[in-house]
Protein backbone atom coordinates (compact mmCIF):
# COMPACT_ATOMS: atom_id res chain seq x y z
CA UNK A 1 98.94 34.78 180.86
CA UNK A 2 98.45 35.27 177.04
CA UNK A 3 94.39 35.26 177.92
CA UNK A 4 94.90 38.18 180.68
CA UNK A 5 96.91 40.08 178.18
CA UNK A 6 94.90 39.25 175.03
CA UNK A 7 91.89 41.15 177.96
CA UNK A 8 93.95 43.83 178.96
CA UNK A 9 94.46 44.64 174.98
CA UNK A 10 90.83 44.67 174.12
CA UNK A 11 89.57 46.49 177.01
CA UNK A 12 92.53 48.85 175.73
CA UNK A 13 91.15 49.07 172.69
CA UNK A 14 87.87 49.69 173.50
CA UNK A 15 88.48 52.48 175.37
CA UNK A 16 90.79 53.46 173.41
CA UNK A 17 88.31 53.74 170.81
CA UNK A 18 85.80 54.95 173.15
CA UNK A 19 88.03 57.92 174.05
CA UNK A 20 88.89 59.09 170.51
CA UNK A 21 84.80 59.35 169.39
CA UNK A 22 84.00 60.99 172.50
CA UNK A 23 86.96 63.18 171.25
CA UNK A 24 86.05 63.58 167.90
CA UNK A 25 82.26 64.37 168.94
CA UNK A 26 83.50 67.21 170.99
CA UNK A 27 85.71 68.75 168.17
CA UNK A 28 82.22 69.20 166.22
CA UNK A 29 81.42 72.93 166.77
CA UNK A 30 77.76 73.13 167.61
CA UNK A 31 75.41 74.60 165.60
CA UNK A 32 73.91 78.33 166.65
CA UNK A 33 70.93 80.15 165.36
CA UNK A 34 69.84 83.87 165.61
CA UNK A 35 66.23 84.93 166.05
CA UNK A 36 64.64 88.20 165.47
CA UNK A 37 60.88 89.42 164.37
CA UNK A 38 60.70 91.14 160.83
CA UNK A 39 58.20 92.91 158.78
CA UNK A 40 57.25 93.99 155.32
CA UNK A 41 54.73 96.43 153.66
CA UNK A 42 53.49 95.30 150.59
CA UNK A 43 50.51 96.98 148.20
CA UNK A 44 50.06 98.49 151.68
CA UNK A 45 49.65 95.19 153.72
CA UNK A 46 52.24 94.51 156.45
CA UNK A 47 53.68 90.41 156.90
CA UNK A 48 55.24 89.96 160.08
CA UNK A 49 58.13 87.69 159.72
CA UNK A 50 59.59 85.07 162.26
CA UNK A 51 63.07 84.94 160.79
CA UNK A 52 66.11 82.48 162.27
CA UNK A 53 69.46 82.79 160.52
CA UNK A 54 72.74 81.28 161.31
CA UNK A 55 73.53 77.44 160.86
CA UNK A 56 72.34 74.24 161.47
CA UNK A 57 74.14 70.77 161.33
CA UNK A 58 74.17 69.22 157.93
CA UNK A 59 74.09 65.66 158.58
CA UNK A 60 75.20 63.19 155.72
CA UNK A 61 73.05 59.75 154.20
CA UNK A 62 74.76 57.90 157.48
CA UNK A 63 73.39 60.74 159.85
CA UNK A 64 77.26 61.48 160.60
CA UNK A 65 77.61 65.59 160.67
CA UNK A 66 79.59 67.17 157.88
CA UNK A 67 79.19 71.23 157.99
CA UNK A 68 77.46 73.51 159.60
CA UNK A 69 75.41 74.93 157.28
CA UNK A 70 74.27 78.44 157.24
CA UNK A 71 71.39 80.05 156.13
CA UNK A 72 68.25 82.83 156.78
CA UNK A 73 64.76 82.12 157.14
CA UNK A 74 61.60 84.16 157.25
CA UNK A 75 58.53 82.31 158.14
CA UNK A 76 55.30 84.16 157.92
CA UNK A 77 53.96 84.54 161.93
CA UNK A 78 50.66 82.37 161.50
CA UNK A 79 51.21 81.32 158.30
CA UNK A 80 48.00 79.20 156.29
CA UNK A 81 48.56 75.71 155.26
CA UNK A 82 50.61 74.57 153.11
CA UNK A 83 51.88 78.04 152.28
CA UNK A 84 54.90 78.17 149.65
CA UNK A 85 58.70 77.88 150.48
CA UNK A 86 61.60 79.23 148.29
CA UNK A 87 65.03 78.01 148.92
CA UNK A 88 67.11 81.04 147.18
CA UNK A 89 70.92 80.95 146.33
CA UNK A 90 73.49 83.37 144.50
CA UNK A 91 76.32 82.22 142.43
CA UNK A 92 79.62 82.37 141.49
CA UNK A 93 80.69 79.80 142.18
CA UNK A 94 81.14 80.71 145.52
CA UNK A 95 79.44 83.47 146.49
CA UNK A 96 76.91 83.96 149.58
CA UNK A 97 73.25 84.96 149.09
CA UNK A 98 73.38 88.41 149.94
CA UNK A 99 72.88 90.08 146.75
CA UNK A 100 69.56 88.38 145.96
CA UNK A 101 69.14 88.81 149.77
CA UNK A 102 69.21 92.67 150.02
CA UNK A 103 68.64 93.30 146.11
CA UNK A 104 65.35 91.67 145.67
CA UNK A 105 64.04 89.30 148.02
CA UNK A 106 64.18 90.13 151.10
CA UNK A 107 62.37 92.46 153.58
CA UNK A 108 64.58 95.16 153.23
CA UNK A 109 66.59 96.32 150.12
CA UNK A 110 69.57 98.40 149.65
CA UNK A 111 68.85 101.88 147.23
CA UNK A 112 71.81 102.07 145.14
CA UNK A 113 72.45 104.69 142.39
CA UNK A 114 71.61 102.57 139.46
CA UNK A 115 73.01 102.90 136.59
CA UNK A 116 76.16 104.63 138.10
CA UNK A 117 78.09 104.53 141.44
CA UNK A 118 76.56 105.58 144.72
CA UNK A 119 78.46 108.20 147.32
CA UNK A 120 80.09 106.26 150.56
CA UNK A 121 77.88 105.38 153.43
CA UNK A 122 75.81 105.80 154.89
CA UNK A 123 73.59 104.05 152.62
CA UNK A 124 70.10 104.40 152.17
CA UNK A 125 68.00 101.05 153.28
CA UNK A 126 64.00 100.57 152.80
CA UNK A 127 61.31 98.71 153.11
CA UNK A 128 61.36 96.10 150.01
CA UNK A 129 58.34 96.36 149.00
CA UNK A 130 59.00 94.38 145.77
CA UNK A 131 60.10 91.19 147.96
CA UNK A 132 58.38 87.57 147.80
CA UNK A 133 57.75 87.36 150.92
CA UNK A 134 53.96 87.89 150.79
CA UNK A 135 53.60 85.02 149.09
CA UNK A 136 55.86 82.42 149.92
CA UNK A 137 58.35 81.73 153.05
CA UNK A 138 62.00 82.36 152.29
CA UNK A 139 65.19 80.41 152.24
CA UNK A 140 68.09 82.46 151.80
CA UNK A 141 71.41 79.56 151.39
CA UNK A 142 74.84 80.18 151.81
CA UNK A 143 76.61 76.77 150.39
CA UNK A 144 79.59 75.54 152.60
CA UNK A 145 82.60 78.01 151.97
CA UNK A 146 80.73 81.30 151.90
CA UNK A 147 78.42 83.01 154.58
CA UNK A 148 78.51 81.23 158.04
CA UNK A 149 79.00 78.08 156.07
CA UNK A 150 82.11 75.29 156.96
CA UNK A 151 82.96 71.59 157.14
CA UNK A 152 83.27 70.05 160.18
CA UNK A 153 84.12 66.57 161.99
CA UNK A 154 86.36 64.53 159.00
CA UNK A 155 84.84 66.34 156.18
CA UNK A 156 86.99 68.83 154.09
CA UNK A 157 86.47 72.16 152.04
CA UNK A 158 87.07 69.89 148.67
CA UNK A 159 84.14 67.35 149.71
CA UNK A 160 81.66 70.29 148.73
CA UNK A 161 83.88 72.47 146.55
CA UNK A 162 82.59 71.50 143.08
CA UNK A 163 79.58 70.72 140.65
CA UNK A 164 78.09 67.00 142.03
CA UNK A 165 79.75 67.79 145.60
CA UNK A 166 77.79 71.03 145.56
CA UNK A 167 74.27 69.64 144.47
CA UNK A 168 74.70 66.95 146.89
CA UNK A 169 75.07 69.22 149.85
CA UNK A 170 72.33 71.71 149.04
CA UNK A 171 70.27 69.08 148.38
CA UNK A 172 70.86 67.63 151.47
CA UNK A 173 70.00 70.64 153.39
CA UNK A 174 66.83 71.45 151.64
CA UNK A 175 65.59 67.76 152.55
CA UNK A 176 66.67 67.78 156.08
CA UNK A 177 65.01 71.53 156.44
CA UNK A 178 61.88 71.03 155.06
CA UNK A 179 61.69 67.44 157.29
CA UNK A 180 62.74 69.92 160.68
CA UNK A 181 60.22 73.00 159.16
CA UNK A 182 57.49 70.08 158.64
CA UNK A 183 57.59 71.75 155.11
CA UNK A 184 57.35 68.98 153.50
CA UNK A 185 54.22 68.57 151.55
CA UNK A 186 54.21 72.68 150.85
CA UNK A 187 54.60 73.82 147.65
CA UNK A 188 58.39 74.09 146.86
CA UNK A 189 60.29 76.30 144.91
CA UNK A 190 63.91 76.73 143.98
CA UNK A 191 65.48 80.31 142.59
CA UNK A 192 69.11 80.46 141.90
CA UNK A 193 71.30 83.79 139.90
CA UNK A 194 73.91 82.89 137.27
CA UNK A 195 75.69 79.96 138.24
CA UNK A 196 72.74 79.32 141.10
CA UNK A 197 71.48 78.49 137.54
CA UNK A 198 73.57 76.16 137.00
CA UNK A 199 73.17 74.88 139.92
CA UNK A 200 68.78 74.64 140.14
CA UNK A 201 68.94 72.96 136.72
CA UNK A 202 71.09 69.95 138.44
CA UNK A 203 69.50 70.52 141.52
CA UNK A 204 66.41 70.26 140.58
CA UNK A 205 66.52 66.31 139.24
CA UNK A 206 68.71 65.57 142.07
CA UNK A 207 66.05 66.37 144.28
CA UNK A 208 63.35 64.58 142.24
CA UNK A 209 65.26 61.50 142.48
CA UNK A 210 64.79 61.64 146.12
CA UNK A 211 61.28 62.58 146.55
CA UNK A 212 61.29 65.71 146.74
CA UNK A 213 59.54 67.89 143.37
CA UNK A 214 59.41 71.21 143.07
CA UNK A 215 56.10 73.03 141.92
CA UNK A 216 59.11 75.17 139.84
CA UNK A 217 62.00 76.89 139.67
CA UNK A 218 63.32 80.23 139.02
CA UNK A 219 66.50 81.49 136.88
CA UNK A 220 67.68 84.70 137.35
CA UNK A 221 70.39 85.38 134.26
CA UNK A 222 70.74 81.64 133.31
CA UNK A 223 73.38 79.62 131.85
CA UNK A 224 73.34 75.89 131.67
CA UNK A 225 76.37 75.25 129.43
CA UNK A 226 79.58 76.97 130.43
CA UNK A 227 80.62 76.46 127.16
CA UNK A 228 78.41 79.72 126.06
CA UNK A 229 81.10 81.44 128.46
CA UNK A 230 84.00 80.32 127.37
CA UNK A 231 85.83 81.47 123.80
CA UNK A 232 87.58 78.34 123.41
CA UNK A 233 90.18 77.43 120.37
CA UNK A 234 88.24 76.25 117.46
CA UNK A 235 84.48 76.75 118.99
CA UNK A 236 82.58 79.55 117.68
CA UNK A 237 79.40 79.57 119.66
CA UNK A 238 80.34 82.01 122.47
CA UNK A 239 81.26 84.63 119.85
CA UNK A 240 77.91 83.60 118.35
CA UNK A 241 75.74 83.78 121.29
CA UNK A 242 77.67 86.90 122.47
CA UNK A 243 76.75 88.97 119.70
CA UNK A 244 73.03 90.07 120.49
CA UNK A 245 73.74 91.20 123.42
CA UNK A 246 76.89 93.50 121.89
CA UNK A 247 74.24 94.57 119.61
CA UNK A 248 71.64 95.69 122.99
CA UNK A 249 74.59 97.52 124.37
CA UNK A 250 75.54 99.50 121.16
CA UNK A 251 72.08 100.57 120.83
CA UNK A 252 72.31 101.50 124.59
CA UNK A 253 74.97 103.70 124.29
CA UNK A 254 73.83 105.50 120.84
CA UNK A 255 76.55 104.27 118.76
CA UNK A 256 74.62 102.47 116.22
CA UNK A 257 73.19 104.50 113.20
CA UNK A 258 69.83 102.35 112.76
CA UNK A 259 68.02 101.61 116.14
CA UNK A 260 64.62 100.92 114.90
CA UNK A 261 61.55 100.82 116.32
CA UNK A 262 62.54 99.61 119.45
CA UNK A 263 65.15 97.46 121.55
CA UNK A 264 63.06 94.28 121.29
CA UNK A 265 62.42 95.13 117.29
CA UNK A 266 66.23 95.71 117.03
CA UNK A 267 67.01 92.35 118.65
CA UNK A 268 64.88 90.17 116.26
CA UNK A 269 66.36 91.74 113.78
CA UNK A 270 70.28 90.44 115.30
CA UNK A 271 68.98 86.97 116.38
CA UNK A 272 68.17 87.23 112.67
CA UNK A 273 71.58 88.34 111.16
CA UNK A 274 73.40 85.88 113.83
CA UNK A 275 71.51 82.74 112.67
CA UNK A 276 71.55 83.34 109.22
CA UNK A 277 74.18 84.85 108.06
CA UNK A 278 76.72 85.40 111.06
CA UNK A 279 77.00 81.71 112.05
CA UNK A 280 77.30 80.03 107.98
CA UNK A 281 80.72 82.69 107.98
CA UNK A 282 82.27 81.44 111.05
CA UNK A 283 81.40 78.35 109.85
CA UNK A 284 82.94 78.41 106.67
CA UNK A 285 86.20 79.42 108.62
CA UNK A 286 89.35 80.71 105.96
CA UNK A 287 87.40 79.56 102.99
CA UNK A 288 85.40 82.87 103.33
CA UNK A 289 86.74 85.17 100.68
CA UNK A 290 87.89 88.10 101.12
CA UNK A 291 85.23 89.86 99.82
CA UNK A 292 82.55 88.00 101.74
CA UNK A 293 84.81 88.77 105.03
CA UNK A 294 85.40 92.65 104.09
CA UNK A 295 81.19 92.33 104.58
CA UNK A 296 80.91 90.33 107.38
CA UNK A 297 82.86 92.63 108.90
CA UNK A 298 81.04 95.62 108.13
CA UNK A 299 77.45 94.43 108.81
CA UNK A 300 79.07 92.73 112.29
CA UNK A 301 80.86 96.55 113.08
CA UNK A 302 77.45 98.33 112.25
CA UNK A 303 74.97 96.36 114.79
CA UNK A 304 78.09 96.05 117.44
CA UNK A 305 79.19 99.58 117.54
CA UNK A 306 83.24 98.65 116.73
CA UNK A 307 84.36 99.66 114.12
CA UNK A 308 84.87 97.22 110.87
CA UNK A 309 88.80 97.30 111.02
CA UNK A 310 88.69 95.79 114.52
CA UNK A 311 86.28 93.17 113.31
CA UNK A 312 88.62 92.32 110.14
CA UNK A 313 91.94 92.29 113.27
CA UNK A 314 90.04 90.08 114.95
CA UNK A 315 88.95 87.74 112.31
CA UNK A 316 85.35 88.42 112.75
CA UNK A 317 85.69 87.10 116.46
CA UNK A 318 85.47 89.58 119.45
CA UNK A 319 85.69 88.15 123.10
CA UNK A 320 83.39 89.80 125.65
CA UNK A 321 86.46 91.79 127.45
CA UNK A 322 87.53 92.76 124.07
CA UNK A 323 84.47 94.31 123.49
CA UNK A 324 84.25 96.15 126.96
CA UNK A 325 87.41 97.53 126.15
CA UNK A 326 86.59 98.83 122.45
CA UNK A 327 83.39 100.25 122.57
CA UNK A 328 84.24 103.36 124.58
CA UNK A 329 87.97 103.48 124.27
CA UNK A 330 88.47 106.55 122.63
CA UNK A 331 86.26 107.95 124.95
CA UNK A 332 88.71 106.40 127.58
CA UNK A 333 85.83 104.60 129.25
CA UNK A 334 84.90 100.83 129.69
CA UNK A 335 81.44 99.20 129.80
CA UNK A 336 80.18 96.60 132.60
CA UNK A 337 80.42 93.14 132.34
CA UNK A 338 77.78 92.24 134.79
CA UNK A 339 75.42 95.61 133.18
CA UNK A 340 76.82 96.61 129.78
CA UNK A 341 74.85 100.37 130.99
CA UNK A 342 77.26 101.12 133.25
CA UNK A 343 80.24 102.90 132.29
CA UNK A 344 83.90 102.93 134.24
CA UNK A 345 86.99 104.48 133.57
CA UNK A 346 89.03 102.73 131.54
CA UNK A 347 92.70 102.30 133.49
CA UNK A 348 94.80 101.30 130.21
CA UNK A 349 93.35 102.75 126.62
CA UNK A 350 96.35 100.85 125.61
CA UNK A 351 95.18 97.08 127.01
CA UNK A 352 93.17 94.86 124.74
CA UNK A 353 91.25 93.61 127.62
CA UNK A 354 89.02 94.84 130.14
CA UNK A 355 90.99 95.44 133.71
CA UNK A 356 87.10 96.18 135.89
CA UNK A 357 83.47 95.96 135.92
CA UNK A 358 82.27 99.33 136.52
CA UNK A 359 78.49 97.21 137.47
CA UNK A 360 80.42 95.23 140.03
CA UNK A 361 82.84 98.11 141.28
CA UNK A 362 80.00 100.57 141.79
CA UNK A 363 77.83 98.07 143.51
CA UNK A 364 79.83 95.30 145.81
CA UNK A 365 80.88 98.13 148.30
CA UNK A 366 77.42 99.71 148.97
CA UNK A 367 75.78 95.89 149.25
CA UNK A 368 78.37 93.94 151.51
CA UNK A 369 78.57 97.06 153.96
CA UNK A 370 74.56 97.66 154.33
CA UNK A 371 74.05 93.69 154.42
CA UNK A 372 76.43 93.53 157.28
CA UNK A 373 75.07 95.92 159.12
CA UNK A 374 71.61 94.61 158.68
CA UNK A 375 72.97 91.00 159.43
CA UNK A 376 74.93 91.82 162.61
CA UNK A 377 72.18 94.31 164.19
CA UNK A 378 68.91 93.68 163.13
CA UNK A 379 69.42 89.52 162.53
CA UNK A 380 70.95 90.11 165.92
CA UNK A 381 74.04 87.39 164.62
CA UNK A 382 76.86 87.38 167.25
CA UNK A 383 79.77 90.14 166.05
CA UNK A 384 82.25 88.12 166.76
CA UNK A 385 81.36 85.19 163.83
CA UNK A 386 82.31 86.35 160.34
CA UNK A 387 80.29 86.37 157.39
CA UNK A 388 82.40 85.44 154.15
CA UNK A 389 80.87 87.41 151.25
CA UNK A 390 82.95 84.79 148.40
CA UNK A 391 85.09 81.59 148.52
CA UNK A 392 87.09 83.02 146.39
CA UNK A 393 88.98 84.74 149.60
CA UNK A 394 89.70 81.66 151.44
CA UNK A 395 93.09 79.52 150.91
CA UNK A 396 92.92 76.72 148.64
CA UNK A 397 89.65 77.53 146.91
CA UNK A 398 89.46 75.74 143.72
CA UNK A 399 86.24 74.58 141.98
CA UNK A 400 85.64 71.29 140.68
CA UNK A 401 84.05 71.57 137.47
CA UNK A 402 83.17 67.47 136.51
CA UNK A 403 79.74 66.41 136.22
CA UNK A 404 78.23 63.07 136.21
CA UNK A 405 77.23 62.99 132.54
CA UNK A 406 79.89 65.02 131.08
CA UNK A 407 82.28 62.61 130.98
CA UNK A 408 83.20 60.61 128.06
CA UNK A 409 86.07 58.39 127.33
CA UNK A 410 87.32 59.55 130.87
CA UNK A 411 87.81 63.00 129.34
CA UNK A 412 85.19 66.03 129.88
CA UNK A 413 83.06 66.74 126.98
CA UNK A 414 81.05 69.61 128.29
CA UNK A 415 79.73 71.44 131.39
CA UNK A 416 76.55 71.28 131.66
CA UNK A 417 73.67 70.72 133.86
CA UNK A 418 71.15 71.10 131.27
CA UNK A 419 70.72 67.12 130.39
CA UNK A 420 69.64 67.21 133.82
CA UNK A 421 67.05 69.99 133.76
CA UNK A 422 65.88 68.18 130.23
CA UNK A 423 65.39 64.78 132.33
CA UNK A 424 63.76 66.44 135.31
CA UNK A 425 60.89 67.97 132.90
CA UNK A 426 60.31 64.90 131.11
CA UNK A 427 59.78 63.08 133.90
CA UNK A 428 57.85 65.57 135.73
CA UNK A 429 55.54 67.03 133.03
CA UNK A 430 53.97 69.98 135.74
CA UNK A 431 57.53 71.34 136.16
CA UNK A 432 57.45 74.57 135.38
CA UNK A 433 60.57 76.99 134.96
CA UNK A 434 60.85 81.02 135.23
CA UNK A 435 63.62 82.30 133.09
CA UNK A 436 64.23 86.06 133.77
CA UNK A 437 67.28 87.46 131.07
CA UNK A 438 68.62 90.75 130.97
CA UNK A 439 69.27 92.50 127.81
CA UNK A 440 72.10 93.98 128.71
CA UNK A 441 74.00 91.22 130.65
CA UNK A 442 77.32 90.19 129.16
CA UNK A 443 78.12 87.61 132.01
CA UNK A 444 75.20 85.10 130.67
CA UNK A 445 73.71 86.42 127.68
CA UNK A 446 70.51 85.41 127.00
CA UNK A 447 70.95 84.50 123.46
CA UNK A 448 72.74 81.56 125.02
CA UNK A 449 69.78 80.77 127.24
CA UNK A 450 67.95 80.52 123.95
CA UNK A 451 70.52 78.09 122.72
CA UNK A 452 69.97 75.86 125.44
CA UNK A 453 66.65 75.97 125.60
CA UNK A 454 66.11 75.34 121.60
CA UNK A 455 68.70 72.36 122.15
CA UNK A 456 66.69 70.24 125.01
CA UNK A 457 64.84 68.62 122.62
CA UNK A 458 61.49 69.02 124.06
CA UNK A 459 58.18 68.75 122.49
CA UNK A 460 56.07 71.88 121.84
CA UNK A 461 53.78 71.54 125.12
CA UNK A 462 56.21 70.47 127.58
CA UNK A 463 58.61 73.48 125.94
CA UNK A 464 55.44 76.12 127.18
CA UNK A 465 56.62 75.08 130.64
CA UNK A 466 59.64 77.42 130.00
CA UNK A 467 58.47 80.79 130.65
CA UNK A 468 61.04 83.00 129.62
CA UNK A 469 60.83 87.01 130.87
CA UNK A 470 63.38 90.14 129.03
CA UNK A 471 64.56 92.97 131.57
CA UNK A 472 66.35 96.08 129.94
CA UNK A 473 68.90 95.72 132.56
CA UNK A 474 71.97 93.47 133.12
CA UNK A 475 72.80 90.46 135.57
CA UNK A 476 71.28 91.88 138.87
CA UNK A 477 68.40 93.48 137.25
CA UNK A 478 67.06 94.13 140.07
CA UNK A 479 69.39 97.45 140.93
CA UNK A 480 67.10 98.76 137.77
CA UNK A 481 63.68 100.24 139.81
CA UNK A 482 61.68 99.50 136.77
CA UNK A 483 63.02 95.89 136.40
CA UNK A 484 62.89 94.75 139.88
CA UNK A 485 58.84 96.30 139.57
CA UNK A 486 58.82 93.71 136.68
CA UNK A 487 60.24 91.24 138.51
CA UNK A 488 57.89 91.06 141.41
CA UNK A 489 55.12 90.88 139.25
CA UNK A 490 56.80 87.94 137.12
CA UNK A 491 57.64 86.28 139.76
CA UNK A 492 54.05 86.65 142.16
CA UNK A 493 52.49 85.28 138.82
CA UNK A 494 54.63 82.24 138.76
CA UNK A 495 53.89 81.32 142.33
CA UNK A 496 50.19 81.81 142.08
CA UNK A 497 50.05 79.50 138.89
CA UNK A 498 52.36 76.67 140.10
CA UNK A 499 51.47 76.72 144.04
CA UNK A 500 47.24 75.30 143.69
C-alpha cells in the first residue's frame, strides 16, 4: 500500500512539475521582429539597407530566456566581408536610442531649429546624409526598460536596472547577436552618449573578458566618474571641472569683456586659471584671506560672466543650476543644461535654481513625435506595441548605482567605470577610443573628461589611443549642422583607421 502511494505521489509530482514548465514556457511572450528595406544617399552614393527592428529573446549563461530585448538593425543589402558593425546606445540612465537614432546615425534625421525651438508638426524629416551607415552596419539598442525592451519568464525590472546588471545584459545581447548575424569575426565597434559613456567604458572590458574585442569605441559627451556631476559636501572637483565650460558659455553669450583670439584660445587660457590658481584657493578652504578671496572672486566673476558678489555669496562655489539661473536673470532668461546656447524663459527670477532646459524643452517634442512616426510607418512596427522613450516613466524605476570595484570597506567609494576602460586598454594595446566633447555642454563637461583621462595612468603611447575631438555645441551636438558635418567626418576617420 505505502509502495502504490509512494507511485501515485511521484507520478504526481512529475506531472505536476511537468505541467507548471509547460506553463511557465507559455507565459514567455514570443519574440517579434519588423522588416522593411531602407536607403541612404551619401557624397551622392545610395546604400540600400535591409533593416529588422523589434526584439529578440535575450537568453541568460544557462540559455534560460530573461527579456525580450529590443533593438534596430540596418544591414547593408550585399554587404563585403567582414564589413564593420556598431552597436549604438543613448543614455540616461534609461533612455531609448532614439536621439542618436534620428539625430545622427541613422538613415533619416529629424531638422530641428537649432539653436532655438522649432514650430509644432509637422516636422521636417531628410535624408541623413551625415549617417554611418556607409561604412559600417548599425545597431541601434534599447536596454530592458526603455524602447520595446522588458523582462520576461522569472526575471524582474531590478535584475537589469543598474550599473553591473546593465553591462551584463547588453553584453549579453551583443554576443548572442553577432553569434545569430554570423558577425562575429567583423570589425566591432561600440558608441554610447553621456551615460552610454559610462556604460562603453565598462562595457567594453566586460566584453573583452569574454572574447569578444572591439576594434574601438566611441564617446559622445563622456563622463566616466559621476563624481564630476555631483557637487557633493566637502569635494571641490565638480565646481572645478565645471568652470571651463561656464567660461565657453559666457563668451557665448557676449558677457565677458576679454574674448580673445578665439574660443579654443580663450579656453587654454581657463584650463590655465582653473589649474593654477582656481584649484590651490578651494583648496586652501577658510584659510584664504580675505583679500585673496575678494580676488578669486573677481577673476572667477570676469571669465564666468556672474558677477563677483555672487561668487563672494557663494563662497567661490557655483553649482551648474545656479549658474543657469544667474547668467541671464536679469534678462529673465535661463541657459540650457544639455546646450548652454540655448536660451529659455526663466519661470521664477526669484529661484536660485534652474526649473528647465530650454535644449531639452525645445528638442524632446519635435524628436519623440517624428521618431514615432518613422518607427510605426516606415519600420512598419505593429501600432498596437508601445515604444517607451525613458524608464524614468515606468513604476518603480530606480537605478542601481554599485559597481564591482567601487566598493570598499562595504561602503561605495566612487562611481566609476573608468578603472575598467584603464584595464581594457592595457590589456588590449590596439584599443582605440573616439572622444567627441562639446564646448558648450554643462551635463558632462569636458574638462572632466580631461580629468579622467589625465588620471588613468597610462603611458604616453598607449594615451595616443585616446583621440579626443571639440564641437562648439552642447550634449547632442549633432542638432548643430556644422557639428554633426564634423562629426561624420570624425567618426568615418575612426572606422577607416581601426577596421583593416
Amino acid at each position: 500500500m505505502k509502495k502504490s502511494i509512494l507511485a501515485f505521489a511521484f507520478v504526481f509530482f512529475i506531472v505536476n512539475a511537468f505541467s507548471q514548465e509547460k506553463e511557465t514556457q507559455k507565459d514567455i511572450p514570443e519574440a517579434e521582429t519588423f522588416t522593411s528595406t531602407q536607403s541612404v544617399t551619401i557624397n551622392g552614393r545610395t546604400t540600400q539597407l535591409a533593416t529588422e527592428t523589434g526584439t529578440v529573446q535575450l537568453r541568460d549563461e544557462n540559455d534560460e530566456p530573461i527579456a525580450l530585448f529590443g533593438f534596430t538593425h540596418y544591414q547593408k543589402t550585399n554587404p563585403s566581408n567582414n564589413r564593420p558593425i556598431v552597436f549604438a546606445f543613448n543614455g540616461g540612465p534609461l533612455s531609448a536610442s532614439f536621439w542618436l537614432h534620428f539625430g545622427v546615425l541613422g538613415p533619416k534625421r529629424i531638422e530641428t531649429n537649432d539653436p532655438s525651438y522649432s514650430k509644432p508638426a509637422p516636422y521636417k524629416v531628410v535624408n541623413n546624409e551625415f549617417s554611418i551607415l556607409d561604412k559600417a552596419d548599425l545597431v541601434m539598442i534599447d536596454p530592458i526598460g526603455v524602447g520595446f525592451s522588458r523582462p520576461v519568464g522569472d526575471a524582474k525590472w531590478e535584475d537589469f536596472w543598474g550599473v553591473d546588471q546593465d553591462i551584463r545584459s547588453i553584453g549579453l545581447f551583443i554576443e548572442q547577436f553577432l553569434i545569430r548575424t554570423g558577425k562575429m569575426n567583423s570589425p566591432k565597434y561600440l558608441l554610447g552618449e553621456s551615460y552610454g559613456t559610462f556604460r562603453n567604458a565598462g562595457l567594453v572590458k566586460h566584453l573583452q573578458d569574454k572574447g569578444i574585442a572591439m576594434n574601438g569605441v566611441i564617446m559622445v559627451s563622456a563622463v566616466f566618474d559621476l563624481q564630476h556631476l555631483l557637487f557633493g559636501p566637502g569635494d571641490d572637483t565638480a565646481y572645478l571641472i565645471h568652470f571651463p565650460t561656464y567660461a565657453a558659455t559666457a563668451w557665448y553669450h557676449n558677457k565677458i569683456k576679454n574674448k580673445g583670439a578665439n574660443l579654443e584660445s580663450f579656453l587654454d587660457e581657463v584650463r590655465a586659471f582653473t589649474q593654477n590658481e582656481y584649484a590651490p584657493a578651494l583648496l586652501k578652504g577658510d584659510q584664504l584671506s580675505a583679500s585673496e578671496k575678494n580676488a578669486m572672486a573677481q577673476k572667477l566673476a570676469d571669465y564666468s560672466g556672474l558677477s563677483q558678489d555672487f561668487y563672494l555669496k557663494a563662497d567661490l562655489r557655483v553649482t551648474n543650476e545656479e549658474y543657469f539661473q544667474e547668467l541671464l536673470r536679469d534678462e529673465g532668461k535661463t541657459v540650457g543644461r544639455l546646450d548652454s546656447r540655448y536660451v529659455g524663459i526663466n519661470e521664477d527670477p526669484l529661484s536660485q535654481n534652474s526649473f528647465t532646459d530650454p535644449q531639452s524643452d525645445a528638442i524632446s517634442t519635435p524628436y519623440i513625435a517624428a521618431f514615432k512616426d518613422y518607427l510605426y510607418n516606415d519600420l512598419k512596427v505593429r501600432k498596437d506595441l508601445t515604444y517607451t522613450t525613458t524608464a524614468g516613466s515606468r513604476k518603480g524605476f530606480k537605478w542601481d548605482w554599485k559597481h564591482n570595484g567601487n566598493i570598499i570597506w562595504n561602503m561605495q567609494v566612487a562611481t566609476s567605470t573608468l578603472p575598467d576602460m584603464t584595464s581594457a586598454m592595457k590589456r588590449n594595446p590596439n584599443l582605440k577610443i573616439l572622444i567627441l566633447n562639446g564646448y558648450y555642454d554643462l551635463a558632462t563637461v569636458f574638462f572632466g573628461v580631461e580629468h579622467s583621462i589625465n588620471h588613468m595612468g597610462l603611458d604616453a603611447e598607449l594615451k595616443k589611443n585616446i583621440i579626443m575631438k571639440y564641437y562648439e555645441a552642447g550634449h547632442m551636438m549633432y542638432t548643430h549642422l556644422p557639428s554633426m558635418e564634423k562629426f561624420k567626418n570624425d567618426v568615418d576617420e575612426f572606422i577607416d583607421e581601426t577596421s583593416n
